[in-house]
N, C-alpha and C. Protein backbone atom coordinates (compact mmCIF):
# COMPACT_ATOMS: atom_id res chain seq x y z
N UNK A 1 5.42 -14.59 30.69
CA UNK A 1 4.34 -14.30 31.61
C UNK A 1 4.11 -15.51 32.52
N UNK A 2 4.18 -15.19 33.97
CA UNK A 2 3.75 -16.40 34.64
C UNK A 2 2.46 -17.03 34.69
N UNK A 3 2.54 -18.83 34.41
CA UNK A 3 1.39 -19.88 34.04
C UNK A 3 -0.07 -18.78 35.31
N UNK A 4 0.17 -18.38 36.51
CA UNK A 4 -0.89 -17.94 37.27
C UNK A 4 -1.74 -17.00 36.24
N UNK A 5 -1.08 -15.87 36.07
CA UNK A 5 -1.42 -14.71 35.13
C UNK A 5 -2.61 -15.59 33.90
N UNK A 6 -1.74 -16.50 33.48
CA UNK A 6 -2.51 -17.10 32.24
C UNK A 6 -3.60 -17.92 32.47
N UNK A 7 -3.45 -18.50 33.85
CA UNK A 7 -5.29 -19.24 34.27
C UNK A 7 -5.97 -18.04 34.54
N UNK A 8 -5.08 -16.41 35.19
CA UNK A 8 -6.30 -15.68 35.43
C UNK A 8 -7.20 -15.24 34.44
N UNK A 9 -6.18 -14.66 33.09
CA UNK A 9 -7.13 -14.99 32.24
C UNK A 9 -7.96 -15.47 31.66
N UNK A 10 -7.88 -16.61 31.40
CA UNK A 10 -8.51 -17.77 31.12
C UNK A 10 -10.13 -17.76 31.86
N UNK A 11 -9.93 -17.81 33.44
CA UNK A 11 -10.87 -17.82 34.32
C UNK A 11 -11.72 -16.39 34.33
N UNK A 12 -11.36 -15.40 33.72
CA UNK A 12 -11.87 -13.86 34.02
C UNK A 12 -12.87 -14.51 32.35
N UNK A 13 -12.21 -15.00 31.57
CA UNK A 13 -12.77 -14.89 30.20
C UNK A 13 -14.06 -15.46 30.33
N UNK A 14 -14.20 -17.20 31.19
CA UNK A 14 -15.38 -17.48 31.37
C UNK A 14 -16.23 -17.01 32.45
N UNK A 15 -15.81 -16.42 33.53
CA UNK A 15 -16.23 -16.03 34.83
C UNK A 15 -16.47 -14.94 35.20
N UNK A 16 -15.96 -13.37 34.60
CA UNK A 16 -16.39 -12.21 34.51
C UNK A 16 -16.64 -12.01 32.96
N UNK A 17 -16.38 -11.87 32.25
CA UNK A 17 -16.79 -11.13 30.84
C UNK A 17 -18.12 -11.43 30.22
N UNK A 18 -18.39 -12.84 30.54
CA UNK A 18 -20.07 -13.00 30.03
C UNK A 18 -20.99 -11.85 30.93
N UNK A 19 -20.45 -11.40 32.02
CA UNK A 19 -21.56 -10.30 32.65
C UNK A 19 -20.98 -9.32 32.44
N UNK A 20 -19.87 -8.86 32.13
CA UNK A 20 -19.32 -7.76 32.08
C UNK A 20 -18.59 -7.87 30.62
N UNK A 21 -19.16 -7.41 29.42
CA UNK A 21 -18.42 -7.84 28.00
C UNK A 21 -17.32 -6.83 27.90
N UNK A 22 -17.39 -5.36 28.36
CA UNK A 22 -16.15 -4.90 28.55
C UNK A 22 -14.79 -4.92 28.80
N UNK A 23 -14.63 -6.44 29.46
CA UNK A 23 -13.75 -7.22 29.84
C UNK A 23 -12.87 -7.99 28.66
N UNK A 24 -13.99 -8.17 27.95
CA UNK A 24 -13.03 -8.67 26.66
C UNK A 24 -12.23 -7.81 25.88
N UNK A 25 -12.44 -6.43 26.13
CA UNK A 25 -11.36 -5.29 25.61
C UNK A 25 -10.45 -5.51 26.35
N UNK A 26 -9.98 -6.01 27.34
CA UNK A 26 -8.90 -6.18 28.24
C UNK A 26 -8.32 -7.14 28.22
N UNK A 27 -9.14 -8.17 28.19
CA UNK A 27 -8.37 -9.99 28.17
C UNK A 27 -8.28 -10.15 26.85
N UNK A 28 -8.96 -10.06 25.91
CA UNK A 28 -8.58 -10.28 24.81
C UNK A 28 -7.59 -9.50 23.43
N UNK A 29 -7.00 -10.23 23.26
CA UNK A 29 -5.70 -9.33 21.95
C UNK A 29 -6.64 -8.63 20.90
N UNK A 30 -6.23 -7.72 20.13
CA UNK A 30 -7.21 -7.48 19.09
C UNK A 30 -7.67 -7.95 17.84
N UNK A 31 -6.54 -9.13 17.69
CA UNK A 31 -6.54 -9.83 16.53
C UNK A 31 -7.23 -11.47 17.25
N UNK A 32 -7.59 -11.37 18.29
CA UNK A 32 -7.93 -12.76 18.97
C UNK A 32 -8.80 -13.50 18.03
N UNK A 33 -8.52 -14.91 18.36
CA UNK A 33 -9.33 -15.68 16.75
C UNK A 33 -9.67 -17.52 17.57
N UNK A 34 -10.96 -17.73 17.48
CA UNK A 34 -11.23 -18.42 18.58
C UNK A 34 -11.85 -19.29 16.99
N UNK A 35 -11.38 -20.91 17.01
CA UNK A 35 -12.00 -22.13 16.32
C UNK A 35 -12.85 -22.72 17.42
N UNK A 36 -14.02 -22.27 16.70
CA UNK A 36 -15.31 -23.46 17.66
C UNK A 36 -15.51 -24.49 16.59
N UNK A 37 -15.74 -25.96 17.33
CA UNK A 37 -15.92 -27.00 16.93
C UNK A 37 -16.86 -27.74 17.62
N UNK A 38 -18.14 -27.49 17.19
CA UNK A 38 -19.66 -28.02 17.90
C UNK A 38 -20.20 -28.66 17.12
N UNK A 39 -19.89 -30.17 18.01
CA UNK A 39 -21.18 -31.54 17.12
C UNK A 39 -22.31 -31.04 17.40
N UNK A 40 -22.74 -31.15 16.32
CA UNK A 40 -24.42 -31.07 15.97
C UNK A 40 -25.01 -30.05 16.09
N UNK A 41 -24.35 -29.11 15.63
CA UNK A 41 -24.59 -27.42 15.53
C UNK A 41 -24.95 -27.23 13.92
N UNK A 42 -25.83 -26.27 14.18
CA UNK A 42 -25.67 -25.44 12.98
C UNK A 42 -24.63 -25.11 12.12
N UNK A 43 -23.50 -24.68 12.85
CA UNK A 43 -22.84 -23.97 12.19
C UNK A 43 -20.98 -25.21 12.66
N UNK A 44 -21.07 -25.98 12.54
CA UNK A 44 -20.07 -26.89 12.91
C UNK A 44 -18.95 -26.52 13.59
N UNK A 45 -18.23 -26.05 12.57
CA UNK A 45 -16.75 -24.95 12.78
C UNK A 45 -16.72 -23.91 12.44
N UNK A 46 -16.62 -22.79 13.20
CA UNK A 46 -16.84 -21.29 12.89
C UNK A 46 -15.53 -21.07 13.64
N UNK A 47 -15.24 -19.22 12.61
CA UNK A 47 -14.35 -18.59 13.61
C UNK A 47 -14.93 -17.09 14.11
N UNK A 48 -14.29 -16.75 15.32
CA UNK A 48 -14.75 -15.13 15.33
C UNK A 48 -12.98 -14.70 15.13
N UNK A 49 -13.39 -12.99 15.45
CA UNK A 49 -11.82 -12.34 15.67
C UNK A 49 -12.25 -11.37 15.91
N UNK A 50 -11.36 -11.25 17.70
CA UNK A 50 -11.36 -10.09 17.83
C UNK A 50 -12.45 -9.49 19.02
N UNK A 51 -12.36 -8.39 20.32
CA UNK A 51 -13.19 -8.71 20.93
C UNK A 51 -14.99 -8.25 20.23
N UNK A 52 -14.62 -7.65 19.32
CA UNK A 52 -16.19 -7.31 19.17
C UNK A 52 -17.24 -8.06 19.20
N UNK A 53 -17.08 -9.39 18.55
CA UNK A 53 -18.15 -10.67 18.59
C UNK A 53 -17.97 -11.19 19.69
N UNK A 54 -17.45 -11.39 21.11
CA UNK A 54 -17.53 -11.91 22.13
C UNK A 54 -18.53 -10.91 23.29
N UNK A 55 -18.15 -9.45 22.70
CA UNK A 55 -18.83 -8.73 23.50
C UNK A 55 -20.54 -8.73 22.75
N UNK A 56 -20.31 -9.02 21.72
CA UNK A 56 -22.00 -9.19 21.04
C UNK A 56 -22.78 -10.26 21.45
N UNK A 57 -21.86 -11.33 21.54
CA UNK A 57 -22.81 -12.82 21.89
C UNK A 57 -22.61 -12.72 23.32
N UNK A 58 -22.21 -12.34 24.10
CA UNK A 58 -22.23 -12.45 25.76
C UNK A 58 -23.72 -11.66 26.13
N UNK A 59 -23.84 -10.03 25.73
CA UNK A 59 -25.22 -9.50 25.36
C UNK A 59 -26.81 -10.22 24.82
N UNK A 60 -26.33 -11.10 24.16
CA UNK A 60 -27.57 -11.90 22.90
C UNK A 60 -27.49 -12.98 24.01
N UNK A 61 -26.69 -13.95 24.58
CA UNK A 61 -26.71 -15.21 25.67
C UNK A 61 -26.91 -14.47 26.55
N UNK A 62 -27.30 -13.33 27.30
CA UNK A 62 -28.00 -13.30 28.51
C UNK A 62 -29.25 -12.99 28.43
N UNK A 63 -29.80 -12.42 26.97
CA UNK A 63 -31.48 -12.66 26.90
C UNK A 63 -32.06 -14.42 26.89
N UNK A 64 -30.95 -15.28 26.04
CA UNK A 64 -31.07 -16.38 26.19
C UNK A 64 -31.30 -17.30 27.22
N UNK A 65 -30.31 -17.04 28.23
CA UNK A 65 -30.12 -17.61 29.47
C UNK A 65 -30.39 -16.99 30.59
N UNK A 66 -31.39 -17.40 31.30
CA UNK A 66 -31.92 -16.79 32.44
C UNK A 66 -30.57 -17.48 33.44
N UNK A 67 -30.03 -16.51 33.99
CA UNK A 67 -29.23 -16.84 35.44
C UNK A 67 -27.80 -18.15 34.64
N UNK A 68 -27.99 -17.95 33.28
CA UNK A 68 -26.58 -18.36 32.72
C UNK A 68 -25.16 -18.45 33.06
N UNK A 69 -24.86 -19.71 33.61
CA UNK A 69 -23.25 -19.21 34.52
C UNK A 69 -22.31 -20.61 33.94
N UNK A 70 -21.06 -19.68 33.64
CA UNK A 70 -19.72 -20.77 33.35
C UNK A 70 -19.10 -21.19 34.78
N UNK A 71 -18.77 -22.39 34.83
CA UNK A 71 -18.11 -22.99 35.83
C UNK A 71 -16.45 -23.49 35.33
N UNK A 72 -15.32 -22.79 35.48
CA UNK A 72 -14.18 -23.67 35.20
C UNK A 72 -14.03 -24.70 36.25
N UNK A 73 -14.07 -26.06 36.19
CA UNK A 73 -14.03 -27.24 36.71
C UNK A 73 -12.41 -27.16 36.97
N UNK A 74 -11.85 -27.40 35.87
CA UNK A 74 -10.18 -27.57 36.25
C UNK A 74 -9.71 -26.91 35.12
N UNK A 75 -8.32 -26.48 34.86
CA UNK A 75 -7.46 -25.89 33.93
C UNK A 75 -6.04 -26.50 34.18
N UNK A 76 -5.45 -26.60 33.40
CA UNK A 76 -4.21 -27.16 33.27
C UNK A 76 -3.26 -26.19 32.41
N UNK A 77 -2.06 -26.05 32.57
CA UNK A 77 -1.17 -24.51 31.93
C UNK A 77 0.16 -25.17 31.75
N UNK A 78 0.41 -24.55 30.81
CA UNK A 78 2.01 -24.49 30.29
C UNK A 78 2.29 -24.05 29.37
N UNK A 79 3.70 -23.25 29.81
CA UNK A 79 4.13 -22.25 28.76
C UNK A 79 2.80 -21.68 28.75
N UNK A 80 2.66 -20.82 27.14
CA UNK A 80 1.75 -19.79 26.63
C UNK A 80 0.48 -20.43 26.78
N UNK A 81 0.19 -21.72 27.07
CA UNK A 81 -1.16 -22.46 26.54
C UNK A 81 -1.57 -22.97 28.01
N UNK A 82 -3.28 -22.47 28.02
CA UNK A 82 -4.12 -23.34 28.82
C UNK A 82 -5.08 -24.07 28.51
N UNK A 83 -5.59 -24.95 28.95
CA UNK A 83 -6.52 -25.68 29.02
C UNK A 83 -7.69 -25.45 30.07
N UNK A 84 -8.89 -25.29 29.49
CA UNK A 84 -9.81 -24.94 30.62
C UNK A 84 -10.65 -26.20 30.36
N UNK A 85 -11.39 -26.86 31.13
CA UNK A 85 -12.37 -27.62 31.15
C UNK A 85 -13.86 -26.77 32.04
N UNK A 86 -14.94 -26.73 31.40
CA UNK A 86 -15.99 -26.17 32.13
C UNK A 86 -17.05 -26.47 31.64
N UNK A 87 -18.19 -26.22 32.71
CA UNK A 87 -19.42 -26.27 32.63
C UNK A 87 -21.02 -25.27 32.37
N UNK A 88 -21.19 -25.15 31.42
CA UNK A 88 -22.83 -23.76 31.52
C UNK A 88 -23.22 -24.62 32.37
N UNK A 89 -24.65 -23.80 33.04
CA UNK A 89 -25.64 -23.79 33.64
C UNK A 89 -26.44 -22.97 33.36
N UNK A 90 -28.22 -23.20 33.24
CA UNK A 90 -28.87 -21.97 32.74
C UNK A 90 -30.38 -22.46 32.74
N UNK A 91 -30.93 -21.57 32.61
CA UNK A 91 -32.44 -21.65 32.15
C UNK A 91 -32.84 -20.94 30.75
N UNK A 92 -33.32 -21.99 29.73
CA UNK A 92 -33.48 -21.96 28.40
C UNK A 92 -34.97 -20.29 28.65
N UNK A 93 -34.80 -18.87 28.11
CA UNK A 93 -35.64 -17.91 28.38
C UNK A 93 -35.95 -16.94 27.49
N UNK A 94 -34.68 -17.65 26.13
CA UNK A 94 -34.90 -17.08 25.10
C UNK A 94 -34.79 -17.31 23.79
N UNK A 95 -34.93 -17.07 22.43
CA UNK A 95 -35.09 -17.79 21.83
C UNK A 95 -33.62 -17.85 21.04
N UNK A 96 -33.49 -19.23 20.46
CA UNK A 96 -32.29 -19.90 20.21
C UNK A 96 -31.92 -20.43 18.87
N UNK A 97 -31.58 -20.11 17.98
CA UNK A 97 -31.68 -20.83 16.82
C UNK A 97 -32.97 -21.26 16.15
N UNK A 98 -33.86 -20.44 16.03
CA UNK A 98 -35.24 -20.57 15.76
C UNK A 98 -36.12 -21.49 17.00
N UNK A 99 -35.50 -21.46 17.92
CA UNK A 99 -36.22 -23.00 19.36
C UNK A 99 -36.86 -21.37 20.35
N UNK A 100 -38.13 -21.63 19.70
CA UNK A 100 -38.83 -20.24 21.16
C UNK A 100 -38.35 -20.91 22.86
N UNK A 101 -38.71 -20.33 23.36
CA UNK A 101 -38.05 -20.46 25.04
C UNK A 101 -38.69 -21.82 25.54
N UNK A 102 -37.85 -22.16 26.27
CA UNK A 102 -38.69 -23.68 27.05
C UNK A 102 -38.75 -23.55 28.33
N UNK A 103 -37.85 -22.58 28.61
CA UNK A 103 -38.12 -22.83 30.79
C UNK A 103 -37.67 -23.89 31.22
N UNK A 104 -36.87 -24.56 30.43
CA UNK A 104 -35.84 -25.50 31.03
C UNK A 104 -34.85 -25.36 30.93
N UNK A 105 -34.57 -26.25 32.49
CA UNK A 105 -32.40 -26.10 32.94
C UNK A 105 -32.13 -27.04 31.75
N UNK A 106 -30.95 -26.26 31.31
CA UNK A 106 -29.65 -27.07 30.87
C UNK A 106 -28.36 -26.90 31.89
N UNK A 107 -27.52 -28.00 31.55
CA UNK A 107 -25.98 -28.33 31.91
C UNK A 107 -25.24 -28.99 30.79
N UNK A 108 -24.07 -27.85 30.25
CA UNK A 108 -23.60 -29.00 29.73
C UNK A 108 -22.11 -28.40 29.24
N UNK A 109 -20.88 -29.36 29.46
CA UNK A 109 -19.27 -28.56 29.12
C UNK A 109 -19.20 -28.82 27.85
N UNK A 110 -17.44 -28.14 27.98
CA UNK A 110 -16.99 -28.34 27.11
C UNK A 110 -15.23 -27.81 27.92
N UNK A 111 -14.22 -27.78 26.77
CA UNK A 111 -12.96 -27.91 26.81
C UNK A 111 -12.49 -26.89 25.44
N UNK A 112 -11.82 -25.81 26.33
CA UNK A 112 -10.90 -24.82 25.09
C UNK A 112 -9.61 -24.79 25.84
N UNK A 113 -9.05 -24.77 24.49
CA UNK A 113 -7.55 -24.53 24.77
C UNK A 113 -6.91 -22.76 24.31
N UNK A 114 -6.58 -22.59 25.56
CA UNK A 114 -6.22 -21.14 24.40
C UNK A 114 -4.57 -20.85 24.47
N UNK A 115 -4.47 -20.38 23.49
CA UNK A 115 -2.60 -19.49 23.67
C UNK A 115 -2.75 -18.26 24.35
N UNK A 116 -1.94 -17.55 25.12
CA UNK A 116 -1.46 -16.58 25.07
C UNK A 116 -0.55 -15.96 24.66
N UNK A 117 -0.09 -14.44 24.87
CA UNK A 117 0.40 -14.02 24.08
C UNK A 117 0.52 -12.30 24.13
N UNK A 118 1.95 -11.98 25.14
CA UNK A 118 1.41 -10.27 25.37
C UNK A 118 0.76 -10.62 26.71
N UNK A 119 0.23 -11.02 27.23
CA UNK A 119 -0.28 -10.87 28.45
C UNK A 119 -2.17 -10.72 28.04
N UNK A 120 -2.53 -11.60 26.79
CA UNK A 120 -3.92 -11.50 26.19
C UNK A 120 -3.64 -12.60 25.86
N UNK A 121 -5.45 -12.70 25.59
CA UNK A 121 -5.73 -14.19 25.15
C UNK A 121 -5.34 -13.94 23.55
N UNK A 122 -4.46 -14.63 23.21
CA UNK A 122 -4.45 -14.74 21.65
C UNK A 122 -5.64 -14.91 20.49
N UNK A 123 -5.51 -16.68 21.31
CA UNK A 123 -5.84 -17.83 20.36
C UNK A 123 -6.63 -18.91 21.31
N UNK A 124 -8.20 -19.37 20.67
CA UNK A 124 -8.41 -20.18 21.19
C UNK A 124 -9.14 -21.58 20.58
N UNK A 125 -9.12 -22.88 21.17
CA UNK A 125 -10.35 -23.89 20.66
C UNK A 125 -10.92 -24.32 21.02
N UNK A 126 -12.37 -23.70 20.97
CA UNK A 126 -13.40 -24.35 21.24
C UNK A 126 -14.52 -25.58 21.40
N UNK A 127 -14.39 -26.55 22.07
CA UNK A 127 -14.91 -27.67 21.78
C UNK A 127 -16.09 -28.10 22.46
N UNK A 128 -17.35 -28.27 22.18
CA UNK A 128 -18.28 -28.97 23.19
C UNK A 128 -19.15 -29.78 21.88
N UNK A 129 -19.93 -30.51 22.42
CA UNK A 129 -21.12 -31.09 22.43
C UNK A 129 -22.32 -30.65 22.42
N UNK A 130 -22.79 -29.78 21.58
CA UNK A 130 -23.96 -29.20 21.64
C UNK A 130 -25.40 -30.67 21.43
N UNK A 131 -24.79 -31.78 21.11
CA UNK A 131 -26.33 -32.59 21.09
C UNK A 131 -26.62 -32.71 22.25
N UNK A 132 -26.14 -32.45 23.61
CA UNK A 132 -26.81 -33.11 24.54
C UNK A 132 -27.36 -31.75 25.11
N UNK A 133 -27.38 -30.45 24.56
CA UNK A 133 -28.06 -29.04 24.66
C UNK A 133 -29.14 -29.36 23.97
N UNK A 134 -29.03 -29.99 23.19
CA UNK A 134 -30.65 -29.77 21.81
C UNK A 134 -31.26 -30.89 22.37
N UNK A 135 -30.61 -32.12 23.37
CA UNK A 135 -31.91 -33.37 23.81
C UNK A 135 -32.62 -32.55 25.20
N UNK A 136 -31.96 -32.04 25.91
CA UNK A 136 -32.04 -31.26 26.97
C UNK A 136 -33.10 -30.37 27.02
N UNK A 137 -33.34 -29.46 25.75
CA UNK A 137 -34.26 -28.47 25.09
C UNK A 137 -35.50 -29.37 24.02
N UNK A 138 -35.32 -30.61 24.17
CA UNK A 138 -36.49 -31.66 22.84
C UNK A 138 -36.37 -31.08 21.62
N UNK A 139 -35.21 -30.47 21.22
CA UNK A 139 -35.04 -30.44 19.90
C UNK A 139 -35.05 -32.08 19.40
N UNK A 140 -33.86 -32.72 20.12
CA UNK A 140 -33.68 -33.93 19.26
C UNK A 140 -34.07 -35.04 20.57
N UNK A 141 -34.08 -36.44 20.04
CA UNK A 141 -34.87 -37.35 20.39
C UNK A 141 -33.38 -38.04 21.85
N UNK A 142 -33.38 -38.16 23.15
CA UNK A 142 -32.52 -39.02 23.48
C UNK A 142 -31.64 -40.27 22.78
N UNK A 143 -30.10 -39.72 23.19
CA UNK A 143 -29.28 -41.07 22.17
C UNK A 143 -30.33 -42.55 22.38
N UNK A 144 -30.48 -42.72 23.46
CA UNK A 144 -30.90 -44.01 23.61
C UNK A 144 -32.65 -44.60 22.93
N UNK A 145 -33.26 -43.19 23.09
CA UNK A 145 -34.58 -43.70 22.63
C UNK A 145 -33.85 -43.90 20.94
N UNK A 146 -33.36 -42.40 20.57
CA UNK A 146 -33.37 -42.48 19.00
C UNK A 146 -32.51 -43.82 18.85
N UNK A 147 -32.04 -44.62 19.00
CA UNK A 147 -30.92 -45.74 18.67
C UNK A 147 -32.03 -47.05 18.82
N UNK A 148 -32.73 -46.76 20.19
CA UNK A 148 -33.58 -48.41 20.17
C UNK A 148 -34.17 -47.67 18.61
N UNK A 149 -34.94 -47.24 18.43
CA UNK A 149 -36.18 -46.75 16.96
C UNK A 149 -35.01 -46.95 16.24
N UNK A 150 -34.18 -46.90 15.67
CA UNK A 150 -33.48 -46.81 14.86
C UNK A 150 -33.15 -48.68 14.63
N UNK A 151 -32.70 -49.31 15.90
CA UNK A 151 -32.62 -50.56 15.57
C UNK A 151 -33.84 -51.29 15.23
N UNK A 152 -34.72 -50.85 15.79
CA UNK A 152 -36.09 -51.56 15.64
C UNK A 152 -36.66 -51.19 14.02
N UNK A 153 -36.48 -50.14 13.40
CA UNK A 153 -36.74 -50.05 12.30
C UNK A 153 -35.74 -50.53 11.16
N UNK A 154 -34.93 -50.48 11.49
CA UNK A 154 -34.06 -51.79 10.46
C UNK A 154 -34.21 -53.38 10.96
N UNK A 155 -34.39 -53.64 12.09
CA UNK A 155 -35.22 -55.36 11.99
C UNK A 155 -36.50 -55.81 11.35
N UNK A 156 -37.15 -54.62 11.21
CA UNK A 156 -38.39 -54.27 9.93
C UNK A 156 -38.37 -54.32 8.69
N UNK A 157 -37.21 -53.97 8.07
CA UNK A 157 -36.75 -53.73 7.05
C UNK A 157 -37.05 -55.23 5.61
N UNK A 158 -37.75 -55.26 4.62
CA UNK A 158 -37.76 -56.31 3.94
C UNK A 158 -36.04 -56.08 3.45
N UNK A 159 -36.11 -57.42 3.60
CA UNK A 159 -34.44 -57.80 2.55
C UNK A 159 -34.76 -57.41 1.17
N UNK A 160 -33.09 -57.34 1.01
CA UNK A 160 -33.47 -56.79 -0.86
C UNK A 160 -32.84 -57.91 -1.37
């Protein structure tokens, strides 16, 4: 299959199917099996398979995300495998992992690699950074504030 074919996929996966989940019956294989790997998540490394859970969470992330949009920045291809690099954008509108709504923008990427395979997305890996989603939302404290408190409370510290 030519490398074009395989960014289109790639690009339809983040760029039409979150509004249109029907799409993942098409781009995606039926055995498709996606490794997410998210610091500071709940759920660390998870897998799905298959389009049914992509078309479920695309549904559940648009009550979430008011005006929610993927950006592929750049992709890189060869042979069966791409590389996408991209960006969300969104307004926090719904509730998230027990976090009720905040009405605040987030931004923030990440980087999957996927195989193809058949002219479908096989196989993919998921990678982002979810802490700088949860400082963004005041779940968690800025790296920099939490690190000064952190040094400052061990210069406190009695010796043992």
């Amino acid at each position: 299959m030519p490398i074009d074919n395989n960014r289109s996929l790639v690009r339809r996966y983040f760029e039409e199917a979150p509004n249109h989940p029907e799409i993942y019956d098409e781009i995606l294989a039926s055995d498709f099996r996606v490794t997410a790997i998210h610091h500071a998540t709940i759920n660390p490394q998870g897998e799905e398979s298959g389009p049914a859970p992509f078309k479920s969470a695309a549904i559940w992330l648009k009550s979430v995300w008011h005006k929610g949009h993927i950006t592929v920045n750049e992709m890189f291809a060869e042979d069966d495998r791409v590389v996408a690099h991209w960006t969300f954008r969104g307004t926090h509108a719904g509730e998230i992992f027990g976090i009720p709504p905040t009405g605040k923008e987030v931004t923030y990427s990440g980087i999957n690699i996927f195989r193809i395979a058949d002219n479908k997305l096989a196989e993919s890996w998921d990678i982002f950074d979810r802490l700088w989603l949860w400082q963004q939302l005041d779940v968690l404290p800025d790296t920099g504030e939490f690190l000064a408190t952190a040094r400052k409370a061990r210069l406190h510290q009695p010796d043992n």
